[in-house]
N, C-alpha and C. Protein backbone atom coordinates (compact mmCIF):
# COMPACT_ATOMS: atom_id res chain seq x y z
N UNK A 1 143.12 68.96 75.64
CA UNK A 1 142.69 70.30 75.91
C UNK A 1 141.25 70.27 76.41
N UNK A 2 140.90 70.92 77.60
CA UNK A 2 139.42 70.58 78.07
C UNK A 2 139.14 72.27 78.01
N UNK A 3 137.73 72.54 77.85
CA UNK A 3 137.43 73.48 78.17
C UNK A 3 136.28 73.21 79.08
N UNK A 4 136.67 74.60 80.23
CA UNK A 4 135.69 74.14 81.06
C UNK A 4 134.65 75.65 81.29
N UNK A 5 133.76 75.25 81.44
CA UNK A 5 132.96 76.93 81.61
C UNK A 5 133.13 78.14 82.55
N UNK A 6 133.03 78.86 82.17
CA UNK A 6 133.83 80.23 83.26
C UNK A 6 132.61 80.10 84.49
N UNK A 7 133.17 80.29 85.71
CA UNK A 7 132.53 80.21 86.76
C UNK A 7 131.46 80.96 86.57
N UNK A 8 130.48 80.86 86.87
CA UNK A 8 129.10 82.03 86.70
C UNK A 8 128.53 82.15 88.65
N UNK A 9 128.65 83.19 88.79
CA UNK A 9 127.33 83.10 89.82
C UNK A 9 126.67 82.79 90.10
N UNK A 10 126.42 81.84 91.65
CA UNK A 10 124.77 80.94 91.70
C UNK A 10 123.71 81.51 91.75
N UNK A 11 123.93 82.94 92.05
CA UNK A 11 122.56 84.00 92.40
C UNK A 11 122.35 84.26 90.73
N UNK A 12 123.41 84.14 89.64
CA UNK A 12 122.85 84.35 88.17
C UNK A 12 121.75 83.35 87.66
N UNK A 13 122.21 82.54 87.90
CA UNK A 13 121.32 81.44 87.36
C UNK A 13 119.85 81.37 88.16
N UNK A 14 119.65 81.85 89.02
CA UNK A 14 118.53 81.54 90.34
C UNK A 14 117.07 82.61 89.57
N UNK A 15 116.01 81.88 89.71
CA UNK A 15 114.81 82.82 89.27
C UNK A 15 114.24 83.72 89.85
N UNK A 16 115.03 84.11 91.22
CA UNK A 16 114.38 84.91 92.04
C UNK A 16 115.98 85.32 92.81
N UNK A 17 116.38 86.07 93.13
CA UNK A 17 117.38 86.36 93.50
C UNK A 17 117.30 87.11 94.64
N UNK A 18 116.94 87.05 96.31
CA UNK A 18 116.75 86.82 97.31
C UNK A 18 117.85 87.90 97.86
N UNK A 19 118.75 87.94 97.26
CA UNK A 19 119.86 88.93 97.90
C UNK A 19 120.04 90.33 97.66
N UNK A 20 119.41 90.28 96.12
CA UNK A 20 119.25 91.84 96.30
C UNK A 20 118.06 92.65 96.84
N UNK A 21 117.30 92.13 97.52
CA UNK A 21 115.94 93.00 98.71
C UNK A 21 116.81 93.55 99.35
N UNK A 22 116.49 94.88 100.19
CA UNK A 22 117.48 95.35 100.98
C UNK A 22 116.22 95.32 102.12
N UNK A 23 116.08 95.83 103.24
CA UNK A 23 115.82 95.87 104.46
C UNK A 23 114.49 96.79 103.82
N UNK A 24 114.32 97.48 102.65
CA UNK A 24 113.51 98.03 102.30
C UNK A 24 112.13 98.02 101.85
N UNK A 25 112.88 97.20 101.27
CA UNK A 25 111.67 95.84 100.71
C UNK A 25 110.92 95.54 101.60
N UNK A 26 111.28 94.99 102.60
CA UNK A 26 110.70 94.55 104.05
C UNK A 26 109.75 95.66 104.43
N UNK A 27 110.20 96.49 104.87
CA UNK A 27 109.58 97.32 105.41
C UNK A 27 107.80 98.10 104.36
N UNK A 28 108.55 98.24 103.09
CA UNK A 28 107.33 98.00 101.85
C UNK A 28 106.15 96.73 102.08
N UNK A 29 107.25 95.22 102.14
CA UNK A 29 106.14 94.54 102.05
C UNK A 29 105.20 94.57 103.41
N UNK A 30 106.03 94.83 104.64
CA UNK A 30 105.42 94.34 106.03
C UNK A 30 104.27 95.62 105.62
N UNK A 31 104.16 96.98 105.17
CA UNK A 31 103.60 97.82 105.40
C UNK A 31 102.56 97.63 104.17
N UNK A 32 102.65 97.19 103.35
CA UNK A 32 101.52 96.54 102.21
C UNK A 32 100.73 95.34 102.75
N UNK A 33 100.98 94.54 103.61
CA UNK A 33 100.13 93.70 104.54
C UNK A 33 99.66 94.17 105.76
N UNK A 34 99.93 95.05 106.65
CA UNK A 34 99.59 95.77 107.27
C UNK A 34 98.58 96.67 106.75
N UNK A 35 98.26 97.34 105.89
CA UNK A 35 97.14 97.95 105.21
C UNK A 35 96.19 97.07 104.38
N UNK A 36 96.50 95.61 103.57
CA UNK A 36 95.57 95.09 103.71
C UNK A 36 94.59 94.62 104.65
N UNK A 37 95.21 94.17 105.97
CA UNK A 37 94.91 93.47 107.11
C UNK A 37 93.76 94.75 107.64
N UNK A 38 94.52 96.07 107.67
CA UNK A 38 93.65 97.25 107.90
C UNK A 38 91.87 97.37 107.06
N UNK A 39 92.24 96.87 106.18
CA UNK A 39 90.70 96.90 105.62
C UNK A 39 89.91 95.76 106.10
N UNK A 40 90.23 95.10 106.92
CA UNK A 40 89.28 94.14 107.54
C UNK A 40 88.74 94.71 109.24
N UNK A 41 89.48 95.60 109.70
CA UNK A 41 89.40 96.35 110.86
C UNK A 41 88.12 97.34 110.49
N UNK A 42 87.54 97.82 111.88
CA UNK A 42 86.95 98.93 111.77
C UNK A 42 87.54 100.30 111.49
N UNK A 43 87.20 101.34 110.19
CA UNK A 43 87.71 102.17 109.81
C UNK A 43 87.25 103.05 110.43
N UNK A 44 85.66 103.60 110.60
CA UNK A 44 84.64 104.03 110.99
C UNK A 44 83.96 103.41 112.42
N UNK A 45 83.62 104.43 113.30
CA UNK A 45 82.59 103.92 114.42
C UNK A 45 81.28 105.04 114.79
N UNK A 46 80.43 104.54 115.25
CA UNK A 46 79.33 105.41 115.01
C UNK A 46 78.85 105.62 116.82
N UNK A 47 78.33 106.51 117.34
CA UNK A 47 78.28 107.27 118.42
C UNK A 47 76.81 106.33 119.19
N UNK A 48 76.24 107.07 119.83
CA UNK A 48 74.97 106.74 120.41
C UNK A 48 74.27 107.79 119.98
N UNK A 49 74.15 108.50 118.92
CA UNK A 49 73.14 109.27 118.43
C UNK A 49 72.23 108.68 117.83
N UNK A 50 71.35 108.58 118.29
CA UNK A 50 70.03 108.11 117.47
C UNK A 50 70.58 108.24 115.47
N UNK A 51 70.91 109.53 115.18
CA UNK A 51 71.38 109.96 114.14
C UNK A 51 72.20 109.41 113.03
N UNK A 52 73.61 109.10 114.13
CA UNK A 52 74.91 108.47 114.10
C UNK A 52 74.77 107.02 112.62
N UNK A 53 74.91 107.16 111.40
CA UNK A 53 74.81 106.38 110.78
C UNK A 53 76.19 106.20 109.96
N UNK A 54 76.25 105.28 108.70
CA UNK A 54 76.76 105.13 107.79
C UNK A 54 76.16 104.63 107.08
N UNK A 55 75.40 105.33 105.80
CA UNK A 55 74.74 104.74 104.95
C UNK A 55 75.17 103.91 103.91
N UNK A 56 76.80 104.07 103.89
CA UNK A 56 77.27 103.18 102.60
C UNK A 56 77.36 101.85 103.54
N UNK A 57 77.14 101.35 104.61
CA UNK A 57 77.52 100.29 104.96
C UNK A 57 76.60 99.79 105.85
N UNK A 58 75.72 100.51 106.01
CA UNK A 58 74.12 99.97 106.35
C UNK A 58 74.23 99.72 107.48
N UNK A 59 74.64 100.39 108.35
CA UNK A 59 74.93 100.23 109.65
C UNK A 59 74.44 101.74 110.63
N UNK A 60 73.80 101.42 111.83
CA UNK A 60 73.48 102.68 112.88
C UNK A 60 74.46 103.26 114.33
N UNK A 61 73.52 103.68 114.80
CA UNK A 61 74.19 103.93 116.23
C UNK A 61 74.71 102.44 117.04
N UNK A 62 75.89 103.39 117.32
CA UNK A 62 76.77 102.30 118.42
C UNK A 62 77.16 100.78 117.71
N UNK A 63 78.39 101.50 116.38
CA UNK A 63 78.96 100.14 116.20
C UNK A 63 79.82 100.57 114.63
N UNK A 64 80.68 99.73 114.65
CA UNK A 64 81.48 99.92 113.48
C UNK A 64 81.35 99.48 111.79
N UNK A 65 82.61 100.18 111.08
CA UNK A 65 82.61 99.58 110.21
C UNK A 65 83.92 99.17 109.20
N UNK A 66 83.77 98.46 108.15
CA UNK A 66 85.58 98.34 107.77
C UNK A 66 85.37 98.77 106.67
N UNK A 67 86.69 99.09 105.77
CA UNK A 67 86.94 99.66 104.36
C UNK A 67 85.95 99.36 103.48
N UNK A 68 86.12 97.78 103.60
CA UNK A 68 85.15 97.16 102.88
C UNK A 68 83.69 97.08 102.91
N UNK A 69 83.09 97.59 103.86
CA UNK A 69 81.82 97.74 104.28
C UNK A 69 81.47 99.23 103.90
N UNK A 70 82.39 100.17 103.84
CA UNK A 70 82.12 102.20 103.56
C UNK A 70 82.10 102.33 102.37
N UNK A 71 83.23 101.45 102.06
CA UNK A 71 83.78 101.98 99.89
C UNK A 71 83.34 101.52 99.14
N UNK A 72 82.88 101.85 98.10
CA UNK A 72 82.71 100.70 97.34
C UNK A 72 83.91 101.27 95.96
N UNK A 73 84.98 101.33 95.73
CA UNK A 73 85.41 102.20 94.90
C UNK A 73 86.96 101.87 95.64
N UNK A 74 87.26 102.90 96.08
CA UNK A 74 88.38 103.03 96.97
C UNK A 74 88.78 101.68 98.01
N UNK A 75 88.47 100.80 98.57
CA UNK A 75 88.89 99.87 99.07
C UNK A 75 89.62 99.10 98.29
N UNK A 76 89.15 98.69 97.00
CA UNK A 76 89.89 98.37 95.80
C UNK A 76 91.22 99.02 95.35
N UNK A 77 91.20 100.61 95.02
CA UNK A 77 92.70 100.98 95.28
C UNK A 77 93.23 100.56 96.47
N UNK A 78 93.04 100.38 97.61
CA UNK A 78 93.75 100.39 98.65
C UNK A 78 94.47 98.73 98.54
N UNK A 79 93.53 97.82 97.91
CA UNK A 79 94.14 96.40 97.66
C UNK A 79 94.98 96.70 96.70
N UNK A 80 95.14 97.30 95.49
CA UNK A 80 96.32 97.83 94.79
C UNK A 80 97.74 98.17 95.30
N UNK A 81 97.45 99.33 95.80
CA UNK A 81 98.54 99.96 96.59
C UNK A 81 98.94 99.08 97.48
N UNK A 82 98.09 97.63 97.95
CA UNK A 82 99.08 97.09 99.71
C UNK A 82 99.74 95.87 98.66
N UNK A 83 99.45 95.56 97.50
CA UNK A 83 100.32 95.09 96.07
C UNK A 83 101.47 95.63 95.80
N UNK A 84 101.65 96.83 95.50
CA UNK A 84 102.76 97.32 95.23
C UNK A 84 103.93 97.19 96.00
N UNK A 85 103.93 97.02 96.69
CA UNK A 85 105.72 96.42 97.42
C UNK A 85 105.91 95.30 96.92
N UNK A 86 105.03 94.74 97.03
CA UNK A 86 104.99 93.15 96.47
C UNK A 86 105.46 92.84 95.18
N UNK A 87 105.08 93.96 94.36
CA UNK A 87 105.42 93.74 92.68
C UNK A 87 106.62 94.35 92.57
N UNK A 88 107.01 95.46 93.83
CA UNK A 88 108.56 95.89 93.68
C UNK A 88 109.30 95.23 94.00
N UNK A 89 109.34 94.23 94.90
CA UNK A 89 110.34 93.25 95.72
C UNK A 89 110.35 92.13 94.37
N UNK A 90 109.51 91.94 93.91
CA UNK A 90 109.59 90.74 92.83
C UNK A 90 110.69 91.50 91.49
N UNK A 91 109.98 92.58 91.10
CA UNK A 91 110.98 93.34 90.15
C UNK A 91 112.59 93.12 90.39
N UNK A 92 112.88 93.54 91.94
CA UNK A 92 114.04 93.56 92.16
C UNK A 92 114.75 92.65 91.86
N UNK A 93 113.91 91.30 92.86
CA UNK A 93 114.53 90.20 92.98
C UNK A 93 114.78 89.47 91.43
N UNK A 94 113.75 89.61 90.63
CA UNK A 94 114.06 89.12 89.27
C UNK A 94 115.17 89.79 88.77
N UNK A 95 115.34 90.80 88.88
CA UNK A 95 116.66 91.53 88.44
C UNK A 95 116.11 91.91 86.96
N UNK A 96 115.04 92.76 86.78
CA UNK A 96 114.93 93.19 85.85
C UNK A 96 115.25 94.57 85.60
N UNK A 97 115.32 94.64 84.71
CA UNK A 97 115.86 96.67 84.67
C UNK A 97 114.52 97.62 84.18
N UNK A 98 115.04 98.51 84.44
CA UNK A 98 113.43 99.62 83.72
C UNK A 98 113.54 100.58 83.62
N UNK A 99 112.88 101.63 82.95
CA UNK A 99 112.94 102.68 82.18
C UNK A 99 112.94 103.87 83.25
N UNK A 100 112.94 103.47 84.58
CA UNK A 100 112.09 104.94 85.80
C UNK A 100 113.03 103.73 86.99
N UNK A 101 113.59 105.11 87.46
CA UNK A 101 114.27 104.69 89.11
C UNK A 101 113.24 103.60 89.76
N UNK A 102 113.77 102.10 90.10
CA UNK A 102 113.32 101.27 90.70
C UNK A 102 112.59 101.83 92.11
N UNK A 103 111.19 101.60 91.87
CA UNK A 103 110.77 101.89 93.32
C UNK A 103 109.39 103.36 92.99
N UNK A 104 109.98 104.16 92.24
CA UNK A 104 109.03 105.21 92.17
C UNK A 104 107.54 104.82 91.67
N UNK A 105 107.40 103.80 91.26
CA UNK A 105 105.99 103.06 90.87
C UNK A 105 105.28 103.00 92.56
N UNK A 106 106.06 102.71 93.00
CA UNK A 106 105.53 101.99 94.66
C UNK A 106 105.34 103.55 95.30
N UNK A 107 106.40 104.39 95.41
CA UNK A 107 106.35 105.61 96.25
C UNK A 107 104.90 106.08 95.22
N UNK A 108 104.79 106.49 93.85
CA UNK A 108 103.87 107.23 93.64
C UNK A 108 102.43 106.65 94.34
N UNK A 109 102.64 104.76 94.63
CA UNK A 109 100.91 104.26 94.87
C UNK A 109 101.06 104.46 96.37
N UNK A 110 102.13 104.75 97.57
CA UNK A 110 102.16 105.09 98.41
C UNK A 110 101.37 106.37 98.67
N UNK A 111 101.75 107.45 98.01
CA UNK A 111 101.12 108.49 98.08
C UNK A 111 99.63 109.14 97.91
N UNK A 112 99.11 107.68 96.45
CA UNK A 112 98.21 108.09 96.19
C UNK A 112 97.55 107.38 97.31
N UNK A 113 97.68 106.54 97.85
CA UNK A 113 97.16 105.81 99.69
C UNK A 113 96.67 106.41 100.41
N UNK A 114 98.05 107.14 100.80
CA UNK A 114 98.04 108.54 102.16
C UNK A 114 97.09 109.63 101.63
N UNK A 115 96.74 109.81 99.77
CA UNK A 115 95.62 110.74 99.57
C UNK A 115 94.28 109.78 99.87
N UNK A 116 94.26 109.14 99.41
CA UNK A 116 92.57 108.52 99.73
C UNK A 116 92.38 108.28 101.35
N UNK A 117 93.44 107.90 101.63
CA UNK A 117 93.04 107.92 103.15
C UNK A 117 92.88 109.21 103.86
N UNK A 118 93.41 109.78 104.07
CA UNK A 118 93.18 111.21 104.17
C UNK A 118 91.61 112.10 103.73
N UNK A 119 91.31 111.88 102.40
CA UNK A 119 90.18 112.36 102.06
C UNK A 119 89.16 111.76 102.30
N UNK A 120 89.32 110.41 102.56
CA UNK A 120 88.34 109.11 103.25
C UNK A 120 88.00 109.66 104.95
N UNK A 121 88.76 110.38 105.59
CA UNK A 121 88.77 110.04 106.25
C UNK A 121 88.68 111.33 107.73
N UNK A 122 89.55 112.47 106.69
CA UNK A 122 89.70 113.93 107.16
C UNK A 122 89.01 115.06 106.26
N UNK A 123 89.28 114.75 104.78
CA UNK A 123 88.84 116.16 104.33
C UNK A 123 87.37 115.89 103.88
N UNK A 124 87.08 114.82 102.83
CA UNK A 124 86.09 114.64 102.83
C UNK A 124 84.54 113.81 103.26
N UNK A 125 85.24 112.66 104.19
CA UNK A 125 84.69 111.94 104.57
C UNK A 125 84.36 112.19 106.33
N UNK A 126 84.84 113.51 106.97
CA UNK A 126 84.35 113.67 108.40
C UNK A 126 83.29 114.24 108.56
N UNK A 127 82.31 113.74 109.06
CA UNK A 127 80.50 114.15 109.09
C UNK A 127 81.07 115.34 110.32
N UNK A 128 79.51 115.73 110.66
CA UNK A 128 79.19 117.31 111.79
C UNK A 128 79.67 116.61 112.71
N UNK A 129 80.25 117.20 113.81
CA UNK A 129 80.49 116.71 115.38
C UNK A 129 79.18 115.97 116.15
N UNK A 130 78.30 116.12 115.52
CA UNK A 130 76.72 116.05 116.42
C UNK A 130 76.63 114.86 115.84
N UNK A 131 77.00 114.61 114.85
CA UNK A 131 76.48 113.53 114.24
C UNK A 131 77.51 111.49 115.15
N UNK A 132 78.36 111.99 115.25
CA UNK A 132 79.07 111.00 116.36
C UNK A 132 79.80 109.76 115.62
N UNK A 133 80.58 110.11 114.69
CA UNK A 133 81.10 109.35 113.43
C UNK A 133 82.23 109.57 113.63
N UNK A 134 83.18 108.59 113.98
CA UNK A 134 84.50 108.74 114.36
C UNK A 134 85.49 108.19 113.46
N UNK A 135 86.61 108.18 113.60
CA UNK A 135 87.87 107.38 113.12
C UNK A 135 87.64 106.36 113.66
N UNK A 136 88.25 105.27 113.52
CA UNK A 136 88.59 103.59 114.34
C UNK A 136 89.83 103.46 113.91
N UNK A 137 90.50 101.95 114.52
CA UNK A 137 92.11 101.88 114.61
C UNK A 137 92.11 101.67 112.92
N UNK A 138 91.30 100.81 112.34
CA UNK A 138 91.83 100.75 110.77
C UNK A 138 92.23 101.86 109.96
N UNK A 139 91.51 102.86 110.14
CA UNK A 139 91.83 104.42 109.39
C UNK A 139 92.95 104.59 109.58
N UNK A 140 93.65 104.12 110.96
CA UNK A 140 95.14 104.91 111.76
C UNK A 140 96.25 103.98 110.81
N UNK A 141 96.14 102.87 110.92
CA UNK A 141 96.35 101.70 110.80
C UNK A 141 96.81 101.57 109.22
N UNK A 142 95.55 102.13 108.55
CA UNK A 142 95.89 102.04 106.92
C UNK A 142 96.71 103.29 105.99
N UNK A 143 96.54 104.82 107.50
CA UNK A 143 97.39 105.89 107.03
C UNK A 143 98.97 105.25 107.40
N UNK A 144 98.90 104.80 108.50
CA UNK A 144 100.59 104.58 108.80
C UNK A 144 101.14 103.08 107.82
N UNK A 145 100.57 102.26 107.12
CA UNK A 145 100.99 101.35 106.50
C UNK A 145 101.34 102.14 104.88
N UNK A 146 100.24 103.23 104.61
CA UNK A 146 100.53 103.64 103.18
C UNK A 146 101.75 104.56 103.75
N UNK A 147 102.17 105.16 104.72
CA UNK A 147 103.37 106.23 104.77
C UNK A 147 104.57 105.27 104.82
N UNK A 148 104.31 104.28 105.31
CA UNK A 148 105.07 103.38 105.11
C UNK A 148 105.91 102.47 103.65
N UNK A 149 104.58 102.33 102.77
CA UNK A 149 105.24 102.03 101.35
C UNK A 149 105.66 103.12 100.69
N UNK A 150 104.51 104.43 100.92
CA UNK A 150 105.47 105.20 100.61
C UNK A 150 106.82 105.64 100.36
N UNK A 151 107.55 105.17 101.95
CA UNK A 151 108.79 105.94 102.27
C UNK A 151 109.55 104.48 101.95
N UNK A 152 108.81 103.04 102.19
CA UNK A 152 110.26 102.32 100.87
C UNK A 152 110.34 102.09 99.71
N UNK A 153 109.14 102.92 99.16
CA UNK A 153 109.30 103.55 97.50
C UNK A 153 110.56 104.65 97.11
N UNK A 154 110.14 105.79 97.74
CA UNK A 154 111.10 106.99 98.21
C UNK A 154 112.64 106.10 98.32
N UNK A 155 112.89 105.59 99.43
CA UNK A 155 114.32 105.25 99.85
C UNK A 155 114.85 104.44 98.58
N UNK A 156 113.87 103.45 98.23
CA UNK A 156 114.87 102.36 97.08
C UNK A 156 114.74 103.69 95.70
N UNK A 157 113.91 104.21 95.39
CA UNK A 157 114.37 105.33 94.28
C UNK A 157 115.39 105.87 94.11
N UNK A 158 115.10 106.64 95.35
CA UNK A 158 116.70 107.69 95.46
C UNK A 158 117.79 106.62 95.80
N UNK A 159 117.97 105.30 96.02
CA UNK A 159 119.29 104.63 96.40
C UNK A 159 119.60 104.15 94.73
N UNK A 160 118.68 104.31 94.18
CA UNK A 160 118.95 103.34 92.67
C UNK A 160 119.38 105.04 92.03
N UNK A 161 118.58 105.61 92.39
CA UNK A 161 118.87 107.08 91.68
C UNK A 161 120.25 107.36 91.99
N UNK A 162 120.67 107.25 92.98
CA UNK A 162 122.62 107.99 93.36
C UNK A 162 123.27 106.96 92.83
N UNK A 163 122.93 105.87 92.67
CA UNK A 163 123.98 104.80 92.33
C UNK A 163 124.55 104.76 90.73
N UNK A 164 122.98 105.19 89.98
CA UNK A 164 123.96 105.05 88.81
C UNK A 164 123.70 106.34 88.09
N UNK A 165 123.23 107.86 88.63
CA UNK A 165 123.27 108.73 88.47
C UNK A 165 121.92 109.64 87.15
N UNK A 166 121.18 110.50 87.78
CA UNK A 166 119.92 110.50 87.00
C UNK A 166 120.29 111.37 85.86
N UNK A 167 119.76 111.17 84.56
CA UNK A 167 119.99 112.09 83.15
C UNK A 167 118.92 113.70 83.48
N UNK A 168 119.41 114.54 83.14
CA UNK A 168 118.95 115.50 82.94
C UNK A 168 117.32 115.49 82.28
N UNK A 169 116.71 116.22 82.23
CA UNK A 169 115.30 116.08 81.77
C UNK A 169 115.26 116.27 80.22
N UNK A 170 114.88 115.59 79.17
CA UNK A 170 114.61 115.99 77.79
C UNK A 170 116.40 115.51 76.88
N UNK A 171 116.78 114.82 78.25
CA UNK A 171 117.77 114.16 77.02
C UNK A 171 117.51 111.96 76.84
N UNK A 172 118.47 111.67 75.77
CA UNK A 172 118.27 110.41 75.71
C UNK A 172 119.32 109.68 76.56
C-alpha cells in the first residue's frame, strides 16, 4: 500500500505567486515609477523676471526646479505613494488576505497624490502672473502617474469587491 501525496499546485508552494497580478498591477506599478522618476524632473520653472524666484530651492530667474529641490515635506509623501503599487502587487502576489478590499490602501495614497499635487501646484502653490513661475513637465508628469495608481487602486478594489461580495456597514 503506498501513499502518495495529493497533487498540490506549483503556484501553492511558490513565495511569490506571479499569476495572480492582473494587467493592473502593471499599470499601478509602471505609474508609481513614473512619479518617482517625476521628482527628479523640473516641477517648477522660473520666468525672466528679475523677481521670478523660488525660495524653497534657492534658485532665480530663468531656470528650474524638481520636487526635491521645492519640498521639503511633501516630496517624501510622494516617495510613499510611488511605493504603494509596489506593496500592493507584493500583497497580491504573496497571496495574503486582509481585512479591507485589496487595493483600497493604494487608491486612498493615489488620491492623497492627486491632492498634494494639485495644491503643490494649482491651489496653493501658484504665485501672481507677474511673478513668472510656471508648471514644468514633472508637475504634469507626477499628476498623471498619481491618477494613475489611483485608478489601479480603484479597479483591483472594486474587482476584489464584486467577487466575493461587500458586508453591509456595522455588521461582522
Amino acid at each position: 500500500m503506498s501513499t502518495q501525496a495529493p497533487e498540490q499546485d506549483e503556484h501553492q508552494d511558490a513565495y511569490l505567486d506571479a499569476s495572480q497580478l492582473s494587467w493592473l498591477e502593471a499599470v499601478g506599478m509602471a505609474s508609481g515609477a513614473l512619479l518617482f522618476v517625476s521628482l527628479f524632473l523640473p516641477w517648477f520653472s522660473t520666468g525672466g523676471n528679475p523677481d521670478a524666484d523660488i525660495a524653497t530651492a534657492h534658485i532665480g530667474p530663468n531656470a528650474s526646479a524638481t520636487a526635491f529641490q521645492t519640498f521639503r515635506i511633501a516630496d517624501w509623501l510622494f516617495v510613499l505613494v510611488s511605493i504603494s503599487p509596489f506593496v500592493l502587487s507584493w500583497i497580491i502576489a504573496r497571496r495574503h488576505t486582509l481585512d479591507w478590499p485589496t487595493g483600497e490602501v493604494t487608491m486612498v495614497a493615489g488620491l492623497v497624490g492627486i491632492f498634494l499635487v494639485l495644491c503643490n501646484g494649482v491651489v496653493l502653490g501658484k504665485p501672481k502672473p507677474a511673478i513668472e513661475v510656471s508648471l514644468d513637465i514633472g508637475w504634469f508628469l507626477g499628476l498623471l502617474a498619481c491618477c494613475g495608481i489611483f485608478f489601479a487602486g480603484l479597479m483591483r478594489q472594486q474587482q476584489k469587491t464584486s467577487q466575493r461580495g461587500r458586508k453591509p456597514p456595522g455588521t461582522v
